[in-house]
C-alpha atoms as a PDB file:
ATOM      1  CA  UNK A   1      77.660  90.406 113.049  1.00  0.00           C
ATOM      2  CA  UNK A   2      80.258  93.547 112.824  1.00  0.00           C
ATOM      3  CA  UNK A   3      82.661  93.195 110.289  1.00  0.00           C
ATOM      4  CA  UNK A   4      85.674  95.872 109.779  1.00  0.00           C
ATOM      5  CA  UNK A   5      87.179  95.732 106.219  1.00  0.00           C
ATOM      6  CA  UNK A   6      90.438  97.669 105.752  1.00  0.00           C
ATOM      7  CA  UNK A   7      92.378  98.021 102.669  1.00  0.00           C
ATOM      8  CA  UNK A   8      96.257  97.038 102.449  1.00  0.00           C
ATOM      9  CA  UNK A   9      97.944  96.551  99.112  1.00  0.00           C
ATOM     10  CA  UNK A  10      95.028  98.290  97.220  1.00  0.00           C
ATOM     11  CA  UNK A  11      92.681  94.662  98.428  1.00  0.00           C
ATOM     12  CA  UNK A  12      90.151  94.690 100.974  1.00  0.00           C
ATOM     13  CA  UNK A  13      90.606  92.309 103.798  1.00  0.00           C
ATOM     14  CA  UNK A  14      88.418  91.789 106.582  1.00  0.00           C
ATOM     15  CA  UNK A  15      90.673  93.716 109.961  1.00  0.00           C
ATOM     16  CA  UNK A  16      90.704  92.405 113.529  1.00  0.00           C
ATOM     17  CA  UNK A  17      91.308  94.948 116.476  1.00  0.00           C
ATOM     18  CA  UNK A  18      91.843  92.727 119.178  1.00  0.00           C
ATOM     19  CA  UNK A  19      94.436  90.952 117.492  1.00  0.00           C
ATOM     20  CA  UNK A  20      95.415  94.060 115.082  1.00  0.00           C
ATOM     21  CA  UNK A  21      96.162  91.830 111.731  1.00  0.00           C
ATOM     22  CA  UNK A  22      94.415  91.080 108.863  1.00  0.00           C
ATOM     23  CA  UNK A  23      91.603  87.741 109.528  1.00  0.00           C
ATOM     24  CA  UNK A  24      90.611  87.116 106.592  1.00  0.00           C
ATOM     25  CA  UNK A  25      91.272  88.188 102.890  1.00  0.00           C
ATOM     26  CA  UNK A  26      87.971  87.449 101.044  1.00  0.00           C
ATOM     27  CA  UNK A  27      85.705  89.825 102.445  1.00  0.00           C
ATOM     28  CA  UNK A  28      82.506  88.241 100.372  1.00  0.00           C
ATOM     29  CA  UNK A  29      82.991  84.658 101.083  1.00  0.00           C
ATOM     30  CA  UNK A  30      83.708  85.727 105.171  1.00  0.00           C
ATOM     31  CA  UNK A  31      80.571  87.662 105.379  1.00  0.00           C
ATOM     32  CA  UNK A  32      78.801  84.988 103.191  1.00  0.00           C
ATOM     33  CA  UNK A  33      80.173  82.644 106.286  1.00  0.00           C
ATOM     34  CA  UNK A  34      78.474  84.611 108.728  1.00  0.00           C
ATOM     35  CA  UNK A  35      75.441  84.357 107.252  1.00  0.00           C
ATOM     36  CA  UNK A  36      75.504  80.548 106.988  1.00  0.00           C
ATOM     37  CA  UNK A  37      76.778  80.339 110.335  1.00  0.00           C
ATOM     38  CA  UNK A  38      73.192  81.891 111.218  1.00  0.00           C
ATOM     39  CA  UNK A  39      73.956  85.915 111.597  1.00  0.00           C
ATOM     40  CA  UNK A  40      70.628  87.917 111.168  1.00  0.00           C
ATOM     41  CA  UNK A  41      72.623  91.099 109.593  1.00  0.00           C
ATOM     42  CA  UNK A  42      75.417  92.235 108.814  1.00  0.00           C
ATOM     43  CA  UNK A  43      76.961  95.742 110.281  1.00  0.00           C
ATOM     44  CA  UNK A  44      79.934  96.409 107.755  1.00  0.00           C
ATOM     45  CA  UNK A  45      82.569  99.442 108.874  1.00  0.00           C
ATOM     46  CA  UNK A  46      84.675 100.796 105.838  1.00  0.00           C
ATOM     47  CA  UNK A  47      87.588 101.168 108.551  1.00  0.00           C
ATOM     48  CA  UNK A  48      89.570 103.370 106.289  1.00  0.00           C
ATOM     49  CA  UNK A  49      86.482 106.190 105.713  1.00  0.00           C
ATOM     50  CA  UNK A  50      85.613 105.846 109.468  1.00  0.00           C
ATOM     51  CA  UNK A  51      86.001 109.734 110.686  1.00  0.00           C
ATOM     52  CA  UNK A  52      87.095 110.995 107.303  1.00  0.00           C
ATOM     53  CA  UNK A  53      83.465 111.858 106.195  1.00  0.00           C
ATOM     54  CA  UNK A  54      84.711 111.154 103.436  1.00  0.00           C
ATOM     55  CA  UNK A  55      81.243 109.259 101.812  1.00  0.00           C
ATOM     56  CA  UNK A  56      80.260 105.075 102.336  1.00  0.00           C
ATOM     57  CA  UNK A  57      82.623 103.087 100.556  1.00  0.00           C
ATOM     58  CA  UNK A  58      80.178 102.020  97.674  1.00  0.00           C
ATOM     59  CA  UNK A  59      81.936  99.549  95.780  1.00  0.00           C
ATOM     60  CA  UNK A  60      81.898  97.252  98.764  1.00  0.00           C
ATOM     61  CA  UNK A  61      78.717  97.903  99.830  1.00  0.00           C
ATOM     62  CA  UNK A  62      77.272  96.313  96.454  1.00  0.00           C
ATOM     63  CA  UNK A  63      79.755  93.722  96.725  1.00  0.00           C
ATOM     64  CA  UNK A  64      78.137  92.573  99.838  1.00  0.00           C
ATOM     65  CA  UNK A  65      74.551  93.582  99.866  1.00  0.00           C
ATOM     66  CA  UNK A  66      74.746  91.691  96.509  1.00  0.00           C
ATOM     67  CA  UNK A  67      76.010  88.643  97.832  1.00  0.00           C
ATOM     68  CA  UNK A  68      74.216  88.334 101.209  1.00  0.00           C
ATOM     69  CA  UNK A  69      69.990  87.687 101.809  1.00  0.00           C
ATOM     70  CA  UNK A  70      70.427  89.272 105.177  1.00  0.00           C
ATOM     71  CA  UNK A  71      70.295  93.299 106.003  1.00  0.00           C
ATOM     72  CA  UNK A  72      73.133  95.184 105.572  1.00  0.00           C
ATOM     73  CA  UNK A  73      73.829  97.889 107.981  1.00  0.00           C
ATOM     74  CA  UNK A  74      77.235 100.313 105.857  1.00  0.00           C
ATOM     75  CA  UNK A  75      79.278 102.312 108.473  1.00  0.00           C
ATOM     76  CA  UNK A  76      82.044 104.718 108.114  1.00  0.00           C
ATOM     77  CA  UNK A  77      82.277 107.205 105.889  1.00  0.00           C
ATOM     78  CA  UNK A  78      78.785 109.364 105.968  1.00  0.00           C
ATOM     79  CA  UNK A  79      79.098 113.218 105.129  1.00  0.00           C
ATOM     80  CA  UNK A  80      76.036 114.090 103.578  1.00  0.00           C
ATOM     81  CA  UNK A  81      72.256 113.032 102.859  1.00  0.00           C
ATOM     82  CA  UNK A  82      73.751 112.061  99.573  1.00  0.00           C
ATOM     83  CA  UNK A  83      75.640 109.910 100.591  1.00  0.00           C
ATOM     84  CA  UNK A  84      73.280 108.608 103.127  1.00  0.00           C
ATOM     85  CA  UNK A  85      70.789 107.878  99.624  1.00  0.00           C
ATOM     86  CA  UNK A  86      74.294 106.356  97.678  1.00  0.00           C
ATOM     87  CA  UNK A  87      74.653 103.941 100.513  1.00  0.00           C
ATOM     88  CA  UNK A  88      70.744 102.751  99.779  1.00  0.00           C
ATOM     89  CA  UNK A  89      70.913 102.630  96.115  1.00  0.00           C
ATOM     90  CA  UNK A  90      74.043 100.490  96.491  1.00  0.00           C
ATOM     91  CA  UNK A  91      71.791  98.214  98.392  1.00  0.00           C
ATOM     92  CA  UNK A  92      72.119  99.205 102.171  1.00  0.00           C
ATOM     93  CA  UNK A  93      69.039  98.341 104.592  1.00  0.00           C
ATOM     94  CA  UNK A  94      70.626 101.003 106.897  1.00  0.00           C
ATOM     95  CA  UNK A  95      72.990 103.494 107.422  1.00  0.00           C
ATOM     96  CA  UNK A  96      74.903 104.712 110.717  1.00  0.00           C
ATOM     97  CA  UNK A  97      76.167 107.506 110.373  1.00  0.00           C
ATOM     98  CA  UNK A  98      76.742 109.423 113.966  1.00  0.00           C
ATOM     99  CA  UNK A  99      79.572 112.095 112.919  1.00  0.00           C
ATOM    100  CA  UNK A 100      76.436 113.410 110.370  1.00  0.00           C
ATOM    101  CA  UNK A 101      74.505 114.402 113.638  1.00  0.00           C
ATOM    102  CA  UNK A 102      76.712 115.271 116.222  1.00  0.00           C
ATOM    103  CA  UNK A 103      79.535 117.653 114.570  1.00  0.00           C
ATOM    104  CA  UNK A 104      77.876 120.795 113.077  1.00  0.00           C
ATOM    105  CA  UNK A 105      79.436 123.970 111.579  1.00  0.00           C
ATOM    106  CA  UNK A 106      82.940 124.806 110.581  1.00  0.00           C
ATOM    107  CA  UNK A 107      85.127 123.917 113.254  1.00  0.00           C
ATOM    108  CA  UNK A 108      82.858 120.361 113.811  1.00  0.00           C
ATOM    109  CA  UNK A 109      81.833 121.178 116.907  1.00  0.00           C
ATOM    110  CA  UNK A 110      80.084 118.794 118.757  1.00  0.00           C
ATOM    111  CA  UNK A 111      76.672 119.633 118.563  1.00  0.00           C
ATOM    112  CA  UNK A 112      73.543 116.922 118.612  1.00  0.00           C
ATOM    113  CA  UNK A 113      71.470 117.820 114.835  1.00  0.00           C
ATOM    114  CA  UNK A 114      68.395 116.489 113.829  1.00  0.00           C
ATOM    115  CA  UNK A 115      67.567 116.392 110.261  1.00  0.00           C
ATOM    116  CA  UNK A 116      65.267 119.306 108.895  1.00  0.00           C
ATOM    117  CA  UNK A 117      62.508 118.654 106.662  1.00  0.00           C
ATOM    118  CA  UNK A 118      64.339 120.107 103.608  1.00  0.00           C
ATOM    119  CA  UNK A 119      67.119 117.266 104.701  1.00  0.00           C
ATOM    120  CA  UNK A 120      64.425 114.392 105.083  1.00  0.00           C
ATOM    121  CA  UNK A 121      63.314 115.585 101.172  1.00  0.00           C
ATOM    122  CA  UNK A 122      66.656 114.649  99.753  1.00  0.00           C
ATOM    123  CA  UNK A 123      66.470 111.592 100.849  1.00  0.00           C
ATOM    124  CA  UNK A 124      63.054 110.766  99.561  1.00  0.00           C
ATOM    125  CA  UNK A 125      62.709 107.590 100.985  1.00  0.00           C
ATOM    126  CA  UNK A 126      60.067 106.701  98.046  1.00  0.00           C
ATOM    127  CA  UNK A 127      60.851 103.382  96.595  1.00  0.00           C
ATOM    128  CA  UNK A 128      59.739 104.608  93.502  1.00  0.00           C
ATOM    129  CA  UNK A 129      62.314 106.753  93.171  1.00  0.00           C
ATOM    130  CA  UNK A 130      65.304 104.351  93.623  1.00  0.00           C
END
């Protein structure tokens, strides 16, 4: 299931495009819903860091992945490896993070990347490590 969670009035609040208002205002117990209702993962957009590359919204990415026995999949925000390894030690099963690998250099200029070795190292997917 995609979820959108957008911030108004400093509280988090699942958002709804198609009808542009606010659905729901406990984003834990809707999510939590989904699950029970049979979803097999959950892909949660930060709509607020979406495009800013700005870094995952981490606070609500343990809030879920904390609450939830289903992957989590954290959207919107990704600048950096960094960030890509903050999203997995918050408790992320995956990251997408597209604006990471198509806007390169100083002016973002679209540009498909691939991540270098010296990239893949910082992220050290060892579980040890975690």
């Amino acid at each position: 299931a995609s979820v959108d969670v957008k911030k108004r009035f400093f509280k988090k609040n699942i958002y709804c495009y198609k009808k542009g208002n606010i659905h729901s205002n406990n984003v834990s117990e809707y999510i939590k819903s989904l699950e029970l209702r049979g979803a097999g993962e959950i892909f949660l957009t930060s709509v607020d860091n979406e495009g800013l590359q700005a870094g995952f919204d981490i606070d609500l990415i343990k809030d879920i992945a904390s609450s939830i026995n289903i992957p989590l999949i954290a959207h919107g925000g990704c600048r950096s490896f960094n960030d890509i390894k903050s999203a997995f030690k918050a408790g992320a099963s995956a990251v997408s993070c597209g604006s990471k690998f198509i806007y390169s250099g100083p002016h973002n200029a679209v540009l498909i990347n691939y991540i270098s070795e010296e990239e893949y190292n910082i992220l050290n997917f060892n579980k040890d490590s975690q």
